[in-house]
PDB file of N, CA and C in Angstrom:
ATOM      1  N   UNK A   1     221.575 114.924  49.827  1.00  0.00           N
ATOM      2  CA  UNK A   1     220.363 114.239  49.459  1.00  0.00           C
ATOM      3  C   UNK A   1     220.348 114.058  47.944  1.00  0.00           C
ATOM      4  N   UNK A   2     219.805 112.879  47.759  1.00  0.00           N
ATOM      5  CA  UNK A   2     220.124 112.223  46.011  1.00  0.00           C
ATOM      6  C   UNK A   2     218.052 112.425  45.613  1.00  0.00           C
ATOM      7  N   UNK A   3     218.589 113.750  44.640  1.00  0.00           N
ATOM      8  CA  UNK A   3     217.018 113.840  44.101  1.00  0.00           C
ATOM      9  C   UNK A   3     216.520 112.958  42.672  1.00  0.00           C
ATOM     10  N   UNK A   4     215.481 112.054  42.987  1.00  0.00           N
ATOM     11  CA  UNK A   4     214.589 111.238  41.822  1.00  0.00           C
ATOM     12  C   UNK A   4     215.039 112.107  40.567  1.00  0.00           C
ATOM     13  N   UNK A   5     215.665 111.926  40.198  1.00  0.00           N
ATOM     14  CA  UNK A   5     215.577 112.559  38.420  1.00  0.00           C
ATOM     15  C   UNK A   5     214.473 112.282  37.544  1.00  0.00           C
ATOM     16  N   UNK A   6     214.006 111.270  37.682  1.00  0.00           N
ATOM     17  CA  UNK A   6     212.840 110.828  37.079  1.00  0.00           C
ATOM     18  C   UNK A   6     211.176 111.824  37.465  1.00  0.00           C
ATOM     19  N   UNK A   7     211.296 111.753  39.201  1.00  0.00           N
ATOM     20  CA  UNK A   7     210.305 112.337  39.720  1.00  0.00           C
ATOM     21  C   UNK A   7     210.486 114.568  39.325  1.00  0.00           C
ATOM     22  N   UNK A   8     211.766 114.550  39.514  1.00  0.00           N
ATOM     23  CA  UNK A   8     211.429 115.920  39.072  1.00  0.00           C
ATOM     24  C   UNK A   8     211.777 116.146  37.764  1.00  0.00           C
ATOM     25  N   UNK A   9     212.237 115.515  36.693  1.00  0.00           N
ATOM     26  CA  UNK A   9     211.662 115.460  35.678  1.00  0.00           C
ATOM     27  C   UNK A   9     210.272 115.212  35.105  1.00  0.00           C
ATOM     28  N   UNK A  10     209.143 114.520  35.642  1.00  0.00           N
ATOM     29  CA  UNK A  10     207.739 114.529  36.031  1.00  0.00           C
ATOM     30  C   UNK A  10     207.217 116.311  36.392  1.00  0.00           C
ATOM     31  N   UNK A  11     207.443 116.691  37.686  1.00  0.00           N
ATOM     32  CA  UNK A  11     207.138 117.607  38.292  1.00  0.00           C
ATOM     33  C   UNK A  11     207.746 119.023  37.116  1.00  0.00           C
ATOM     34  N   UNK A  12     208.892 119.122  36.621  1.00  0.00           N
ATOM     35  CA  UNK A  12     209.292 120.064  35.352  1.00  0.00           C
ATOM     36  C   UNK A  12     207.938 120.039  34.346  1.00  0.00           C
ATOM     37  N   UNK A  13     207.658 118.771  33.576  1.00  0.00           N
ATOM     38  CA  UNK A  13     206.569 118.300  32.748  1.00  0.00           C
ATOM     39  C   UNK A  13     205.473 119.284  32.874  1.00  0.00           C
ATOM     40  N   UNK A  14     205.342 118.728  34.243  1.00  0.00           N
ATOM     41  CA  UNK A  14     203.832 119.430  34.366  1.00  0.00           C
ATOM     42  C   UNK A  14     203.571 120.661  34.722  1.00  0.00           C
ATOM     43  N   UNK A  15     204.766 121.234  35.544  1.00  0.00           N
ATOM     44  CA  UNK A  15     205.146 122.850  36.063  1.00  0.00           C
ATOM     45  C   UNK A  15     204.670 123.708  34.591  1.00  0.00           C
ATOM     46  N   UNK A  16     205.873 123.243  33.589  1.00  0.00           N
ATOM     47  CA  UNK A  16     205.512 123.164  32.007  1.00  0.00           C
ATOM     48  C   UNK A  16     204.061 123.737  31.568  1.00  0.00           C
ATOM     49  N   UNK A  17     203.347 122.291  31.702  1.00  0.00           N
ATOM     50  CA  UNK A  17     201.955 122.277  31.534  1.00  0.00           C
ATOM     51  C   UNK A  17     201.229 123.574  31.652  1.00  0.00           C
ATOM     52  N   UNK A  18     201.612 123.693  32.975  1.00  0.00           N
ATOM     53  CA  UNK A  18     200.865 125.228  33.788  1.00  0.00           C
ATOM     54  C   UNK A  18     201.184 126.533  32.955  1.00  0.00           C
ATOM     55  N   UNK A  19     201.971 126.118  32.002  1.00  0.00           N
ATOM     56  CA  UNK A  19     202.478 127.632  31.529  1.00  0.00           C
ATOM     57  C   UNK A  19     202.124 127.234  30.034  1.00  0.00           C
ATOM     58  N   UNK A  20     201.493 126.388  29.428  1.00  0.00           N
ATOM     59  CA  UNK A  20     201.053 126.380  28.344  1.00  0.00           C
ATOM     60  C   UNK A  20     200.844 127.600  27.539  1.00  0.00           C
ATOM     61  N   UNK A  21     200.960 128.199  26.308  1.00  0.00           N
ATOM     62  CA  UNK A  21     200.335 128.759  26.099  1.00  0.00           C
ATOM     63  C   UNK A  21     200.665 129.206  24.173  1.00  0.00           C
ATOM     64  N   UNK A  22     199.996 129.863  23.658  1.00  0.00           N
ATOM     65  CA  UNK A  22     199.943 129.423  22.151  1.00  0.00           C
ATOM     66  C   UNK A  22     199.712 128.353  21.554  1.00  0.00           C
ATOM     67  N   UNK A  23     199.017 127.265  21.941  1.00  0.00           N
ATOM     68  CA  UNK A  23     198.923 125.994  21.576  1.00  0.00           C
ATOM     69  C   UNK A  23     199.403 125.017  22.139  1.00  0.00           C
ATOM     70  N   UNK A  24     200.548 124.891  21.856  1.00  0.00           N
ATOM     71  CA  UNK A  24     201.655 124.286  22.427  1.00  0.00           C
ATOM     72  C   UNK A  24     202.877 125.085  23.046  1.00  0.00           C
ATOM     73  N   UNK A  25     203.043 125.749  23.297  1.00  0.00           N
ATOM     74  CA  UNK A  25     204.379 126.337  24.102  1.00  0.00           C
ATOM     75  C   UNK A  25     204.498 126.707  25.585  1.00  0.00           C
ATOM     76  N   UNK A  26     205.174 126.432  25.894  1.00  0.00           N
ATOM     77  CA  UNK A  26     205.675 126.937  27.287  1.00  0.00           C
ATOM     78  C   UNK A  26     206.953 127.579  27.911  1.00  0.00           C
ATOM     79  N   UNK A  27     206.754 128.829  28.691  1.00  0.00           N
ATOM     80  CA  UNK A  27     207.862 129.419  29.721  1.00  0.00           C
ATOM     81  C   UNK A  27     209.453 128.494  29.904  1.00  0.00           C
ATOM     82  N   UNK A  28     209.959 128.664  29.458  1.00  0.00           N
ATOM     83  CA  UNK A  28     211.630 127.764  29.858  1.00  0.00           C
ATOM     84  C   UNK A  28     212.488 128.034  31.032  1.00  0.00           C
ATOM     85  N   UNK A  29     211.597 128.686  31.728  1.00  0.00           N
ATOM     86  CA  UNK A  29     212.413 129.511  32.593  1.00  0.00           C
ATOM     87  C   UNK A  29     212.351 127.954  34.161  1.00  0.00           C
ATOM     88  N   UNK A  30     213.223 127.028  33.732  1.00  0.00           N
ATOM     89  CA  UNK A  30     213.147 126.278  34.859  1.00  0.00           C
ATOM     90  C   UNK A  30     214.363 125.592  34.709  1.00  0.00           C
ATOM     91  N   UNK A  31     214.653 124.543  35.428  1.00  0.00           N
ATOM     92  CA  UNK A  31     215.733 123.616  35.732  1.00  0.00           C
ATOM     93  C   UNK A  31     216.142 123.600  34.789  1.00  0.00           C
ATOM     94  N   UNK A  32     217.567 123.490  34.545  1.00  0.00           N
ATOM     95  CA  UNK A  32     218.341 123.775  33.084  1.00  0.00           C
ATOM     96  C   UNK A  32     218.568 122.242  32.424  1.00  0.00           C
ATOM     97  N   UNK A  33     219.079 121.336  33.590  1.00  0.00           N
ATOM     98  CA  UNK A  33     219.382 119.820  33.684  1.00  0.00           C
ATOM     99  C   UNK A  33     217.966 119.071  33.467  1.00  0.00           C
ATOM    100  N   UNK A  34     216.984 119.572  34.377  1.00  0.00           N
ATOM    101  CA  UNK A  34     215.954 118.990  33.599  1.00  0.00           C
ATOM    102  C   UNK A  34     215.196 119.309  32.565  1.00  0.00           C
ATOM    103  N   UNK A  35     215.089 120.507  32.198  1.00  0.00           N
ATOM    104  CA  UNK A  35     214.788 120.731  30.836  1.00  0.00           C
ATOM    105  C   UNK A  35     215.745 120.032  30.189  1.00  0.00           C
ATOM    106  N   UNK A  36     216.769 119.996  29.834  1.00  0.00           N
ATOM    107  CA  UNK A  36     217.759 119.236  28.388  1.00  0.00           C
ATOM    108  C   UNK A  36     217.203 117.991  28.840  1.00  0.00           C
ATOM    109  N   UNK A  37     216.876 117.182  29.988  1.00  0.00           N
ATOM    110  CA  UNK A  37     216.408 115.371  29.844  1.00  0.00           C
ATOM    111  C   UNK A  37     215.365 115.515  29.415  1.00  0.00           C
ATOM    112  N   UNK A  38     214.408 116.698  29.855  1.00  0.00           N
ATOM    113  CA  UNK A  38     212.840 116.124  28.699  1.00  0.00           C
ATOM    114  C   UNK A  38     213.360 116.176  27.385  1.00  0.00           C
ATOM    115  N   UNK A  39     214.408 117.490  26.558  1.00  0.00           N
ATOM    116  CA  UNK A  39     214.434 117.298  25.466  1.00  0.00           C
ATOM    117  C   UNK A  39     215.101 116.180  24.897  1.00  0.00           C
ATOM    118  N   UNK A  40     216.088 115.255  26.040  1.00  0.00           N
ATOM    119  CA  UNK A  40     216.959 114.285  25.505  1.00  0.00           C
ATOM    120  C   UNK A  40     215.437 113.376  25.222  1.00  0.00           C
ATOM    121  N   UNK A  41     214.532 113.282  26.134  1.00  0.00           N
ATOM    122  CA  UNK A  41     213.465 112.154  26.029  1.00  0.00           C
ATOM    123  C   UNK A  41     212.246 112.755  25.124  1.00  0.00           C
ATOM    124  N   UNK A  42     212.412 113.703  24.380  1.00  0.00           N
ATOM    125  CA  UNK A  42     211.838 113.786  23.206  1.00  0.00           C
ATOM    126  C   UNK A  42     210.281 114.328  23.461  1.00  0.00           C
ATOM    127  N   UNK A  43     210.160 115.076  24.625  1.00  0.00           N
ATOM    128  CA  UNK A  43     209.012 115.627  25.148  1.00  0.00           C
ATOM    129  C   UNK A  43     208.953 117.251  24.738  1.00  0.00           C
ATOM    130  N   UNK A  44     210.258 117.928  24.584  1.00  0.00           N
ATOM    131  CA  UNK A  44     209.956 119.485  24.349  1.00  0.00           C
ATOM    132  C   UNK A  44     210.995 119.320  22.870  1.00  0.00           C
ATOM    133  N   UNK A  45     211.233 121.006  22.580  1.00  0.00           N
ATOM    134  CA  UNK A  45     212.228 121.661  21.880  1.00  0.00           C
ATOM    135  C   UNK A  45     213.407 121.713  22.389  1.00  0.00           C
ATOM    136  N   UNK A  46     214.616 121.827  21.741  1.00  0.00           N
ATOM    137  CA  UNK A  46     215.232 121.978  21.920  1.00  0.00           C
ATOM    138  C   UNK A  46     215.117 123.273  22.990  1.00  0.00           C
ATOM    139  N   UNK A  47     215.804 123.363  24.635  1.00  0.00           N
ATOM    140  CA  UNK A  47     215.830 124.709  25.803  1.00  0.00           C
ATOM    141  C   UNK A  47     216.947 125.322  25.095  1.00  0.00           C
ATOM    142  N   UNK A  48     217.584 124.900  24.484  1.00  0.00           N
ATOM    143  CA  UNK A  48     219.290 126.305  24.087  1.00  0.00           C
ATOM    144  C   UNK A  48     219.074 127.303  23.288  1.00  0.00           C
ATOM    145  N   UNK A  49     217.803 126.997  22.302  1.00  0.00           N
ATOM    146  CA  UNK A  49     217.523 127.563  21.284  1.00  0.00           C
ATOM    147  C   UNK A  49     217.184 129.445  21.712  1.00  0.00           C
ATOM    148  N   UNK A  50     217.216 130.100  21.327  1.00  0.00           N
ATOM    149  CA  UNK A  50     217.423 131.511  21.563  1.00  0.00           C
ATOM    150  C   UNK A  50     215.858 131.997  22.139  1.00  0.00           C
ATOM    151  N   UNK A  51     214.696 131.339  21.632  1.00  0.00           N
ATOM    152  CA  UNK A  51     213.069 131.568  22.480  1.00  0.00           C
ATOM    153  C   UNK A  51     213.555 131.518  23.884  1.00  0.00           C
ATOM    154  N   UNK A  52     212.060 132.026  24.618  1.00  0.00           N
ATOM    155  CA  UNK A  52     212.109 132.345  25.697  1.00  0.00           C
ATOM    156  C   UNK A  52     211.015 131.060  25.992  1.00  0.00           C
ATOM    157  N   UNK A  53     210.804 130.249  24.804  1.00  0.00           N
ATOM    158  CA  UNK A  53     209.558 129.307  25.129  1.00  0.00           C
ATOM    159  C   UNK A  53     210.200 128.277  24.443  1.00  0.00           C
ATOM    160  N   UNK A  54     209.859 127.006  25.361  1.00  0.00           N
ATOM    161  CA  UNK A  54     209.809 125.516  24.159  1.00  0.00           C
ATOM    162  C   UNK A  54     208.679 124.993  23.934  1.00  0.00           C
ATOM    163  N   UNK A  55     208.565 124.479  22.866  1.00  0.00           N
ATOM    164  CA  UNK A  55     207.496 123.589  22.446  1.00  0.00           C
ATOM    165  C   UNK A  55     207.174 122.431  22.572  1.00  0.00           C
ATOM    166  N   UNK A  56     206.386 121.947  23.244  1.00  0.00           N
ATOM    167  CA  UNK A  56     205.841 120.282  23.689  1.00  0.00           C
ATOM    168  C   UNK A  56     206.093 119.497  22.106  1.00  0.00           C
ATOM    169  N   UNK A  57     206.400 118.120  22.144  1.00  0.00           N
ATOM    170  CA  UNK A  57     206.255 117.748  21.119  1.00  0.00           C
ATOM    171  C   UNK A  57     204.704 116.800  21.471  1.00  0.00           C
ATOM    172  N   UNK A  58     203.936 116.140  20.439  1.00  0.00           N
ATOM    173  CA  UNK A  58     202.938 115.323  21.031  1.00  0.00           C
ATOM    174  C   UNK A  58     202.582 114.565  22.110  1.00  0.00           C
ATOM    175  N   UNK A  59     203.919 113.815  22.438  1.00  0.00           N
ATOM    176  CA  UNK A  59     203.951 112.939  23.062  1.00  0.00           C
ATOM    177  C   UNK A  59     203.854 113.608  24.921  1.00  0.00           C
ATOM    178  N   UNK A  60     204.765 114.596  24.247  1.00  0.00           N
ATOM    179  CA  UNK A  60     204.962 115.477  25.289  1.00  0.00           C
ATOM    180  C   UNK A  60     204.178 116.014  26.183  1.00  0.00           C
ATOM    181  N   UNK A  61     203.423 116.820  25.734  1.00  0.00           N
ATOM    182  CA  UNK A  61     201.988 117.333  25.680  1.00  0.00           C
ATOM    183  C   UNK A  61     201.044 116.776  26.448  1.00  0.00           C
ATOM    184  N   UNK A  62     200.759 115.375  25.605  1.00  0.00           N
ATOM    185  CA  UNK A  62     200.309 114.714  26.600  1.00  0.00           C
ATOM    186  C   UNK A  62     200.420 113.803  27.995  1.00  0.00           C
ATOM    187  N   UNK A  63     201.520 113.541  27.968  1.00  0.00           N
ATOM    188  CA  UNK A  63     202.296 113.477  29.372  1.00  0.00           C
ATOM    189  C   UNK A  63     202.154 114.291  30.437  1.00  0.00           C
ATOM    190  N   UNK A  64     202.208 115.439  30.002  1.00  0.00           N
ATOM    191  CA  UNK A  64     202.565 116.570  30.676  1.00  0.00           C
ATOM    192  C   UNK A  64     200.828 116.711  31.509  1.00  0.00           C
ATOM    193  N   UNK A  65     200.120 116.758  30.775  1.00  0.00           N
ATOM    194  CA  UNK A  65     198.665 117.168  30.735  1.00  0.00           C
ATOM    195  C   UNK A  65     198.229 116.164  31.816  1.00  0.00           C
ATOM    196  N   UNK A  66     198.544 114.808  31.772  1.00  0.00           N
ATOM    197  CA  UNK A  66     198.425 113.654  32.798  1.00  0.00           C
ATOM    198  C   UNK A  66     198.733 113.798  33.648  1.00  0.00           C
ATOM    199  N   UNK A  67     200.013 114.220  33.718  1.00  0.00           N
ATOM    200  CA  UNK A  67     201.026 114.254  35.439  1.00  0.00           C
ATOM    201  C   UNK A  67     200.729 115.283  36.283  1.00  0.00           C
ATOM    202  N   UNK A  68     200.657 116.979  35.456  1.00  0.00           N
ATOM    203  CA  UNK A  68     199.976 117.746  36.224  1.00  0.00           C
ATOM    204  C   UNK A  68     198.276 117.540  37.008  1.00  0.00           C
ATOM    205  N   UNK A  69     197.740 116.826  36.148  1.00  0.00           N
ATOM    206  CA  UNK A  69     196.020 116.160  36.774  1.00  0.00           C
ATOM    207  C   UNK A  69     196.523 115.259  37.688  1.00  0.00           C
ATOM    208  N   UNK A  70     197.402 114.426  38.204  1.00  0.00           N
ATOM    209  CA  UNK A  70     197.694 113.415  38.798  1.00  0.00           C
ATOM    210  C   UNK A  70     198.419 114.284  40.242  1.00  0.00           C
ATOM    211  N   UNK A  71     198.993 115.496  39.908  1.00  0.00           N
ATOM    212  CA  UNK A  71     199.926 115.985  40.769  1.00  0.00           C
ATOM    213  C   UNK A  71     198.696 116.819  41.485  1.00  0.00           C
ATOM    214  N   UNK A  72     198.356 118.025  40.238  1.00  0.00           N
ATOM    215  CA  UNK A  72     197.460 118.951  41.069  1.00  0.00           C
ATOM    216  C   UNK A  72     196.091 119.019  41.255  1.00  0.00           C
ATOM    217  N   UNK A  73     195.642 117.322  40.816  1.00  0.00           N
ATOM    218  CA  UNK A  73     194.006 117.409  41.125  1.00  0.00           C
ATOM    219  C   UNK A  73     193.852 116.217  42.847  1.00  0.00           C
TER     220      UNK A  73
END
Protein backbone atom coordinates (compact mmCIF):
# COMPACT_ATOMS: atom_id res chain seq x y z
CA UNK A 1 0.00 0.00 0.00
CA UNK A 2 1.39 3.51 -1.31
CA UNK A 3 0.88 6.02 1.75
CA UNK A 4 -0.21 10.00 0.82
CA UNK A 5 3.05 11.61 1.86
CA UNK A 6 1.41 14.71 1.75
CA UNK A 7 -1.60 13.46 4.00
CA UNK A 8 0.71 12.05 6.69
CA UNK A 9 2.88 14.71 6.51
CA UNK A 10 -0.42 16.84 7.49
CA UNK A 11 -1.34 14.28 10.25
CA UNK A 12 2.81 14.52 11.70
CA UNK A 13 1.97 18.59 11.68
CA UNK A 14 -0.65 18.37 13.79
CA UNK A 15 0.26 15.12 16.01
CA UNK A 16 3.18 17.94 16.52
CA UNK A 17 0.67 20.49 17.45
CA UNK A 18 -0.62 18.25 20.33
CA UNK A 19 2.69 18.26 21.91
CA UNK A 20 3.30 21.91 21.80
CA UNK A 21 4.93 23.14 24.45
CA UNK A 22 7.35 26.14 25.61
CA UNK A 23 5.94 28.37 23.13
CA UNK A 24 6.82 26.91 20.27
CA UNK A 25 8.33 23.45 20.63
CA UNK A 26 7.43 20.10 20.23
CA UNK A 27 8.21 16.17 21.15
CA UNK A 28 10.30 14.70 17.92
CA UNK A 29 9.67 11.54 18.82
CA UNK A 30 7.77 10.60 15.41
CA UNK A 31 8.24 9.55 11.78
CA UNK A 32 11.82 10.16 10.96
CA UNK A 33 10.97 10.60 6.94
CA UNK A 34 8.33 12.77 7.82
CA UNK A 35 9.78 14.87 10.17
CA UNK A 36 12.98 15.74 7.72
CA UNK A 37 9.92 16.74 4.80
CA UNK A 38 8.33 19.22 7.25
CA UNK A 39 11.86 20.44 7.86
CA UNK A 40 12.71 20.19 4.03
CA UNK A 41 9.24 22.40 3.73
CA UNK A 42 10.36 24.82 6.21
CA UNK A 43 7.69 24.14 8.95
CA UNK A 44 10.05 22.84 11.98
CA UNK A 45 13.89 22.75 13.08
CA UNK A 46 16.11 21.03 11.95
CA UNK A 47 14.92 16.73 13.68
CA UNK A 48 18.95 15.66 13.64
CA UNK A 49 19.85 18.28 15.85
CA UNK A 50 20.81 16.67 19.34
CA UNK A 51 17.15 18.22 21.33
CA UNK A 52 14.68 15.97 22.14
CA UNK A 53 12.29 18.86 20.72
CA UNK A 54 11.91 20.86 17.37
CA UNK A 55 10.76 24.09 16.93
CA UNK A 56 7.78 25.22 14.67
CA UNK A 57 8.92 27.90 12.51
CA UNK A 58 5.87 30.60 11.93
CA UNK A 59 4.58 29.38 9.16
CA UNK A 60 4.67 26.20 10.70
CA UNK A 61 2.87 26.78 13.68
CA UNK A 62 0.29 27.91 12.07
CA UNK A 63 -0.42 25.19 9.78
CA UNK A 64 -0.10 22.92 12.24
CA UNK A 65 -2.74 24.70 14.58
CA UNK A 66 -5.29 24.52 11.40
CA UNK A 67 -4.92 20.91 10.44
CA UNK A 68 -5.09 19.58 13.92
CA UNK A 69 -8.74 21.81 14.32
CA UNK A 70 -9.67 20.38 10.93
CA UNK A 71 -8.53 16.75 11.95
CA UNK A 72 -9.57 16.73 15.67
CA UNK A 73 -12.54 19.06 15.92
Amino acid sequence: MKLNDQKVDDTVLAVLWLTLHDGGRAWKTLDWEAMDRLYQKGLISNPAAKAKSVEFTEEGLMKAELIARQIFT
